[in-house]
Protein backbone atom coordinates (compact mmCIF):
# COMPACT_ATOMS: atom_id res chain seq x y z
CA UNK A 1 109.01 80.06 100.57
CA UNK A 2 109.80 81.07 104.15
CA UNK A 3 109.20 84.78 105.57
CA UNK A 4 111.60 86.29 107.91
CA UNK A 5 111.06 89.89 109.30
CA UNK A 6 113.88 92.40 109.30
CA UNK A 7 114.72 94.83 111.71
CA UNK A 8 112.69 97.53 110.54
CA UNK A 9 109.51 95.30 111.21
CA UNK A 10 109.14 94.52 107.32
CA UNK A 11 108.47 90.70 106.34
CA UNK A 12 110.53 89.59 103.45
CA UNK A 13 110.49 86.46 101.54
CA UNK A 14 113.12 84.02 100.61
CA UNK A 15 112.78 81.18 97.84
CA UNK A 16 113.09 77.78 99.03
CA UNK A 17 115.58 75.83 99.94
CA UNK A 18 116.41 74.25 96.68
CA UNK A 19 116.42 77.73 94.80
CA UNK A 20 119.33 79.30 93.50
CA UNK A 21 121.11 80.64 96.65
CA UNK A 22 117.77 81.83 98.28
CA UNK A 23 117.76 84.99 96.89
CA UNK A 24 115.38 87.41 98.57
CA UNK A 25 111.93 87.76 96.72
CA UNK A 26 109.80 91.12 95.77
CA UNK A 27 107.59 92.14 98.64
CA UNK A 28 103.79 92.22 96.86
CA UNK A 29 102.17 94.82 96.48
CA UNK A 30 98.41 95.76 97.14
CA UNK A 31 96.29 95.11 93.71
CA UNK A 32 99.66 94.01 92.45
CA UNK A 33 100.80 91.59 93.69
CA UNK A 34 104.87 90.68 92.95
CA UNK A 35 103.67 91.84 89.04
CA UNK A 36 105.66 95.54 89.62
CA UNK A 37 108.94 93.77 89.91
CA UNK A 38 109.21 93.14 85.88
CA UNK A 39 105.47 94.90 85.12
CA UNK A 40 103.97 91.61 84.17
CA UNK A 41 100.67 89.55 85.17
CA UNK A 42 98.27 92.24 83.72
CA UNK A 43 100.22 94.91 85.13
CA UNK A 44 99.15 97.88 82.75
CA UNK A 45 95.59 97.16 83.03
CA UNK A 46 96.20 96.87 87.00
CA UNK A 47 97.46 100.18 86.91
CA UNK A 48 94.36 101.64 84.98
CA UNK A 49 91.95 99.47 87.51
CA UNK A 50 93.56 100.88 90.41
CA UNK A 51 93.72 104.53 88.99
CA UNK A 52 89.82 104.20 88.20
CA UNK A 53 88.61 102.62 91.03
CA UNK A 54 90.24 105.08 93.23
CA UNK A 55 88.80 108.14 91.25
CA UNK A 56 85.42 106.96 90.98
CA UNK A 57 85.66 106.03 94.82
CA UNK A 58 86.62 109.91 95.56
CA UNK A 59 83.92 110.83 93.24
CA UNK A 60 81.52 108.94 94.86
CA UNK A 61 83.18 109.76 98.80
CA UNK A 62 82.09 113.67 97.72
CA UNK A 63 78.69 113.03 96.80
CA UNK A 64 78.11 111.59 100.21
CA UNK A 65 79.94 114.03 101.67
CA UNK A 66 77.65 116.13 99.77
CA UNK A 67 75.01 115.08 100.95
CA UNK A 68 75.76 115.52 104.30
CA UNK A 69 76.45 119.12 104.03
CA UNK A 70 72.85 118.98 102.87
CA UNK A 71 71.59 117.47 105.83
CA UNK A 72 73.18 120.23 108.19
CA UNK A 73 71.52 122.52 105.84
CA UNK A 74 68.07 120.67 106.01
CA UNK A 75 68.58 120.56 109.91
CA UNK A 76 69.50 124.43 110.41
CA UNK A 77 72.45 123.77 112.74
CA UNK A 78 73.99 127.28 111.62
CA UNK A 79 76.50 128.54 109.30
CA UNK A 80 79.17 127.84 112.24
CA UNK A 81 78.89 124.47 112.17
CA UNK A 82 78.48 124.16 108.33
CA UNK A 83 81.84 125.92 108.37
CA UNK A 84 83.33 124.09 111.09
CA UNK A 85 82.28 120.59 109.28
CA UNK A 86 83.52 121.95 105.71
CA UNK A 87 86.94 123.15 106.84
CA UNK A 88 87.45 119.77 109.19
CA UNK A 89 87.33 117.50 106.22
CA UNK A 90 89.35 119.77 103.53
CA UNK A 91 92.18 120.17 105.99
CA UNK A 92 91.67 116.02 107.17
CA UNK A 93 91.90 115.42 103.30
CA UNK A 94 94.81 117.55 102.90
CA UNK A 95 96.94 116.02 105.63
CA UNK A 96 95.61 112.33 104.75
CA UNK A 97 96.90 113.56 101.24
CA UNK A 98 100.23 114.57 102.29
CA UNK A 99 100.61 111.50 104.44
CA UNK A 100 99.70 108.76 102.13
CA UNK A 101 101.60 110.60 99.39
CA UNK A 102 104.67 110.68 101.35
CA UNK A 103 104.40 107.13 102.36
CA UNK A 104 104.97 105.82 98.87
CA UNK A 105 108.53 107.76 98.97
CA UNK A 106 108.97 106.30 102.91
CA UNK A 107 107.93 103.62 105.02
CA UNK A 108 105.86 105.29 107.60
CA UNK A 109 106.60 104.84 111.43
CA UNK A 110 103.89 102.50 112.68
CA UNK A 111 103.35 104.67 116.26
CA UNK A 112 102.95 107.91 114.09
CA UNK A 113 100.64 105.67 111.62
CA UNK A 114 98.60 104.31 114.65
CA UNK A 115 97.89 107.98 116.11
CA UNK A 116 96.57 109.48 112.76
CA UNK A 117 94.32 106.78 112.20
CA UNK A 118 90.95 109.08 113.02
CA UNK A 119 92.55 111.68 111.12
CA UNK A 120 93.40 109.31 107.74
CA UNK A 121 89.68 108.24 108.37
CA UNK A 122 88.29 111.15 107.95
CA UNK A 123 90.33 112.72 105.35
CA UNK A 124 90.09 109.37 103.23
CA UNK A 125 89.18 111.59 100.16
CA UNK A 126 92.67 112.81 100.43
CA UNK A 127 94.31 109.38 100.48
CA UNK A 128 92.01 108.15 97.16
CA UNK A 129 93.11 111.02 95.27
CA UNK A 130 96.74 110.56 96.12
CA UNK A 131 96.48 106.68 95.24
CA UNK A 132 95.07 108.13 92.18
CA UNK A 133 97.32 110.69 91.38
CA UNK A 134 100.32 107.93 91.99
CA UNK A 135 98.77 105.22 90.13
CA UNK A 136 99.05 107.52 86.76
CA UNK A 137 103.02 107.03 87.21
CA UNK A 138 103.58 103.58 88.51
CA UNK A 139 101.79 101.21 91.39
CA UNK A 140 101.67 103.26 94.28
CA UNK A 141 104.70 102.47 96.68
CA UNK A 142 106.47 100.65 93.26
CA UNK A 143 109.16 103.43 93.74
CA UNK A 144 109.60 102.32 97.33
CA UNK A 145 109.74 98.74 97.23
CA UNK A 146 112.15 98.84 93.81
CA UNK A 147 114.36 100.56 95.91
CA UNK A 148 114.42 97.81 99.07
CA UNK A 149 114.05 95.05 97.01
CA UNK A 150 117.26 96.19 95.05
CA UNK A 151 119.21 97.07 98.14
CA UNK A 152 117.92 93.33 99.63
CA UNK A 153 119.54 91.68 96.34
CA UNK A 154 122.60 93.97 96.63
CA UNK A 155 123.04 93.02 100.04
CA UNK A 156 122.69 89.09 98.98
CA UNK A 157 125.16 88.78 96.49
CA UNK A 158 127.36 90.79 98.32
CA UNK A 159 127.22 88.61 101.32
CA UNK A 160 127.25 85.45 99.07
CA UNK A 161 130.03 86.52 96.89
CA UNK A 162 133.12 83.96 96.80
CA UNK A 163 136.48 85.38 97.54
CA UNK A 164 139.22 84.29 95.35
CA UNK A 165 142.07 82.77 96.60
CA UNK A 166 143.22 81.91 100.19
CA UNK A 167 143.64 84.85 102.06
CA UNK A 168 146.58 82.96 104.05
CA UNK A 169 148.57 82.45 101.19
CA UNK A 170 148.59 86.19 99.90
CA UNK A 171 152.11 88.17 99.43
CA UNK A 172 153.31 90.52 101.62
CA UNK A 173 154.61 93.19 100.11
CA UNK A 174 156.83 95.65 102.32
């Protein structure tokens, strides 16, 4: 297989040589490998895993976060702070919500994904609940890659469709 990168910086694959016309190949997904393309290779049971895992990982993120709003309020740093700390990582989560929600419907721009890295980081409960909340209707950024993997095969046998006929020999009508 040989990888080629497109103009909008995303690697796609090509079968080999000796394949049928090298038609373009499914990009894999994360946990899912090239399985969302026809929902095979455990893909069901990948779905659950990945639903799961990413719940009990938010679960577990807000127990620590827990208990560090339990260790401002063993250390008496004042309700302003408390406050300050609470509201930074509900409105982090939010935005790291909307964000990685949106980037299953869109590719993200990789300068705008760069400068909300701290942000994502700290609102990572945010992006575990929206993998979670996505994985309960397909593999999250299946929707996406469908879509550009249909366009790439579009694309492919339009450009290696066979015209019929020489073009030199057609009548002129007038």
């Amino acid at each position: 297989m040989s990888e080629k990168q497109n103009g909008n910086g995303k690697i796609t694959r090509d079968t080999a040589a000796g394949s049928p016309q090298g038609t373009p190949g499914p990009e894999p997904l994360r946990f899912f490998g090239t399985g969302w393309v026809n929902h095979d290779n455990g893909y069901p049971l990948r779905r659950v895993a990945a639903a799961a895992g990413s719940l009990a990982l938010a679960v577990a993120s807000c127990l620590v976060l827990r208990f560090a709003y339990e260790g401002l309020q063993i250390a008496d740093v004042g309700s302003f702070v408390t406050v300050l700390v609470t509201v930074m990582f509900a409105v982090c989560s939010a935005l790291a919500f909307g964000h990685t929600w949106e980037s299953f419907r869109k590719r993200p721009d990789p300068d705008r994904q760069a400068s909300l890295r701290g942000l994502l980081a700290i609102g990572f409960v945010g992006a575990l609940l929206a993998y979670f909340f996505r994985s309960l209707t397909e593999a999250p950024g299946e929707k996406l890659h469908r879509q550009e993997y249909e366009a790439a095969l579009e694309q492919h046998r339009k450009r290696t469709s066979r015209r019929t006929g020489n073009p030199s020999k057609k009548r002129r009508t007038s």
